[in-house]
N, C-alpha and C. Protein backbone atom coordinates (compact mmCIF):
# COMPACT_ATOMS: atom_id res chain seq x y z
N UNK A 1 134.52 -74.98 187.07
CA UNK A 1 133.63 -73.88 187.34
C UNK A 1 134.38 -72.75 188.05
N UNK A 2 133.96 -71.56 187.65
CA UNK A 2 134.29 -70.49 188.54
C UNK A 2 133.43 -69.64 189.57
N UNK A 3 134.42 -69.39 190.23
CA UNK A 3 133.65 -68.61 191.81
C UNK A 3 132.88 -66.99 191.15
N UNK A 4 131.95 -67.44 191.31
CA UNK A 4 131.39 -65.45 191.29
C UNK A 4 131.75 -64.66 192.24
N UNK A 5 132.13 -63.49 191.85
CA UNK A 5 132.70 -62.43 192.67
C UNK A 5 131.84 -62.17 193.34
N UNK A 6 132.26 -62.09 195.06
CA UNK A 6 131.54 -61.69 196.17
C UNK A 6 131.68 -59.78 196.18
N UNK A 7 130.14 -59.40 196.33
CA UNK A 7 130.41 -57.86 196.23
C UNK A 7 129.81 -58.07 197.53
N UNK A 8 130.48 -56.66 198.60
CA UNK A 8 130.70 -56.57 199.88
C UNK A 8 128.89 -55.07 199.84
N UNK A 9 128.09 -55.33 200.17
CA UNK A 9 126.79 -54.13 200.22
C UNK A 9 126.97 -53.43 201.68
N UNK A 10 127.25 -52.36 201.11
CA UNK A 10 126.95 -51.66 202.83
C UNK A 10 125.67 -51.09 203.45
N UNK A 11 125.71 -51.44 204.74
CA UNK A 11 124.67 -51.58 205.82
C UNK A 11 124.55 -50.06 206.30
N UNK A 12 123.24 -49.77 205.88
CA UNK A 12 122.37 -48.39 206.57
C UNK A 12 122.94 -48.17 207.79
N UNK A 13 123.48 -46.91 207.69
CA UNK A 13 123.65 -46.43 209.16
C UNK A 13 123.29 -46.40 210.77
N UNK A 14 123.21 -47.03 211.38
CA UNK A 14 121.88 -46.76 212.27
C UNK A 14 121.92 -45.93 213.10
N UNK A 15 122.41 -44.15 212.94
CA UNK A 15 122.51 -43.25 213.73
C UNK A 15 121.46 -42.50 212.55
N UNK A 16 121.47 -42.67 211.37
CA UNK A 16 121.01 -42.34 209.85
C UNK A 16 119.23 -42.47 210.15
N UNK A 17 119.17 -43.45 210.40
CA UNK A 17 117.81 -44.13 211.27
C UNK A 17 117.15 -43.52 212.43
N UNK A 18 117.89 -43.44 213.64
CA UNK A 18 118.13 -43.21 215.18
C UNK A 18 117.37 -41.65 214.94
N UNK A 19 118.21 -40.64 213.39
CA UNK A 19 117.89 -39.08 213.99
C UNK A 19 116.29 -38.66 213.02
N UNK A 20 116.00 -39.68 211.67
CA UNK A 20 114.76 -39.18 211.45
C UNK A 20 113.52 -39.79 212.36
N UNK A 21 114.00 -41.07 213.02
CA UNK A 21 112.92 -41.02 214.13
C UNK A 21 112.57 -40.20 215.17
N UNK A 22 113.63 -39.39 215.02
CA UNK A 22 113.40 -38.51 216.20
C UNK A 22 113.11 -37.49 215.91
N UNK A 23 112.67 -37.14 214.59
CA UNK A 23 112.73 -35.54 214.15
C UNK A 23 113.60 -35.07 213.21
N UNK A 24 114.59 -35.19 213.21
CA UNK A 24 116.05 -34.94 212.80
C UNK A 24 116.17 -35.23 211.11
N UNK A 25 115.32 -34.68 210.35
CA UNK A 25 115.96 -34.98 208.77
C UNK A 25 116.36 -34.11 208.40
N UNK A 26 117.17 -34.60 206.94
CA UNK A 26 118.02 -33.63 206.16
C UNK A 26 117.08 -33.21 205.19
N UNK A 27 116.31 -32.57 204.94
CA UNK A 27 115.13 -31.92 203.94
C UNK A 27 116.26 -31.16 203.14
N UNK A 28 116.16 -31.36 201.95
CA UNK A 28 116.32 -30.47 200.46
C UNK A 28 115.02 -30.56 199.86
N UNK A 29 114.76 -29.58 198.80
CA UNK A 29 113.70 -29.60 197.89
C UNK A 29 113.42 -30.33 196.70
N UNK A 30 112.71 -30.74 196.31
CA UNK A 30 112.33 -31.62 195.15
C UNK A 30 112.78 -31.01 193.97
N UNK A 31 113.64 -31.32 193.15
CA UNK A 31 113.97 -30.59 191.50
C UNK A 31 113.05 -30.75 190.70
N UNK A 32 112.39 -32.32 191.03
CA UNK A 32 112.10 -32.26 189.40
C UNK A 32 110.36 -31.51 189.45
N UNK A 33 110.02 -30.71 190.29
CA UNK A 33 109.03 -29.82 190.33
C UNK A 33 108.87 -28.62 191.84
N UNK A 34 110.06 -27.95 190.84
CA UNK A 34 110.40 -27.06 192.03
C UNK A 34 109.22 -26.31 192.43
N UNK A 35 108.39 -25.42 191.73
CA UNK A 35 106.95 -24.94 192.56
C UNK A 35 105.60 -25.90 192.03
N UNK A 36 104.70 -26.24 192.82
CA UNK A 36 103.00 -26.01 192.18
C UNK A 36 102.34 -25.28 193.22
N UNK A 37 101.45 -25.18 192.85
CA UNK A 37 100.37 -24.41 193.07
C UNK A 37 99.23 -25.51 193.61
N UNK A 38 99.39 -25.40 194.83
CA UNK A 38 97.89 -26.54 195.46
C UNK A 38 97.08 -25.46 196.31
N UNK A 39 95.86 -25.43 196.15
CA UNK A 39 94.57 -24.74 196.83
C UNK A 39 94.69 -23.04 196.74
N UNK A 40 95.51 -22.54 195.34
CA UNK A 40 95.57 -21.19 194.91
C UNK A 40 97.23 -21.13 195.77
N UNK A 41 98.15 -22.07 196.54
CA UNK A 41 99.06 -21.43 197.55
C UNK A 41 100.06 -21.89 196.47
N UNK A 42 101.55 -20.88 196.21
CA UNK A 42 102.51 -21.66 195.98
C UNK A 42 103.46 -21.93 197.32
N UNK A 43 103.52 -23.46 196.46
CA UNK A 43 104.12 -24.40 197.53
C UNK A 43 105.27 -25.09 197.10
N UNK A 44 106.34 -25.71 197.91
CA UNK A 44 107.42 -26.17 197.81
C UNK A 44 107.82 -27.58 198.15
N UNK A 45 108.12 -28.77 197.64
CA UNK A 45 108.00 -30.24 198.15
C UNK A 45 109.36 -30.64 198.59
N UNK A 46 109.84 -30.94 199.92
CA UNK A 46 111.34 -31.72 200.05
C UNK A 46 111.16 -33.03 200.66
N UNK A 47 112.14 -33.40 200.39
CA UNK A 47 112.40 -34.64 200.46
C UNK A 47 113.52 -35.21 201.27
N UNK A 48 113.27 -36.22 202.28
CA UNK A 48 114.28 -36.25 203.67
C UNK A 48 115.13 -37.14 202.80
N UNK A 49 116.85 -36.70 202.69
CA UNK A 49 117.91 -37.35 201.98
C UNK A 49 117.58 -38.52 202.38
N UNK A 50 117.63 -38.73 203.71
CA UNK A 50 118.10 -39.97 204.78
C UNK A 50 116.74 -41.06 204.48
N UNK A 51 115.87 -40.60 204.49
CA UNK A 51 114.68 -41.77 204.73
C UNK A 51 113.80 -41.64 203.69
N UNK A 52 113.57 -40.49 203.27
CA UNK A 52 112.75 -40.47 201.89
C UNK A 52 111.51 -39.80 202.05
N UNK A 53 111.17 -39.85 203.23
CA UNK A 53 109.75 -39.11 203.58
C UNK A 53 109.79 -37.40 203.34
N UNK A 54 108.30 -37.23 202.62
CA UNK A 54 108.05 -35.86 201.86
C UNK A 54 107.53 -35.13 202.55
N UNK A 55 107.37 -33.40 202.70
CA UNK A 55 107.02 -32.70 203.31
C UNK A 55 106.95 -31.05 202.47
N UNK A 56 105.26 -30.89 202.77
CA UNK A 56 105.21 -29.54 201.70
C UNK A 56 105.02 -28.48 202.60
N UNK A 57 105.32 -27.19 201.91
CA UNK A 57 105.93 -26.12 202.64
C UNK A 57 105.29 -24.71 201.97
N UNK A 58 104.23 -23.96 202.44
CA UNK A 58 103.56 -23.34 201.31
C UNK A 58 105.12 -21.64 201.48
N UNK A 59 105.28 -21.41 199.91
CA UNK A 59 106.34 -20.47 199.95
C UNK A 59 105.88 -18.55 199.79
């Protein structure tokens, strides 16, 4: 028998962690629907690199 190759997974940062609990995300905007239109406003959706949590932004 042969050994299966051990792949080495790297471990989440935990300063990566530490700064969106505190406030601290990296927000870019959403591509794959750069404007809509919610309640007549155009609006803008980003998305925190680091943690994933969304946040809309009327433009």
């Amino acid at each position: 028998m042969r050994m299966g190759q051990v792949l080495r997974f790297q471990k989440p940062r935990k300063s990566d962690q530490t700064l969106c609990r505190n406030g601290h995300h990296k927000w870019r905007p959403v591509k794959e629907d750069p404007f809509a239109v919610h309640r007549g406003e155009l609006v803008t959706r980003f998305r925190c690199e680091k943690c994933g949590k969304e946040k809309v932004k009327a433009t």
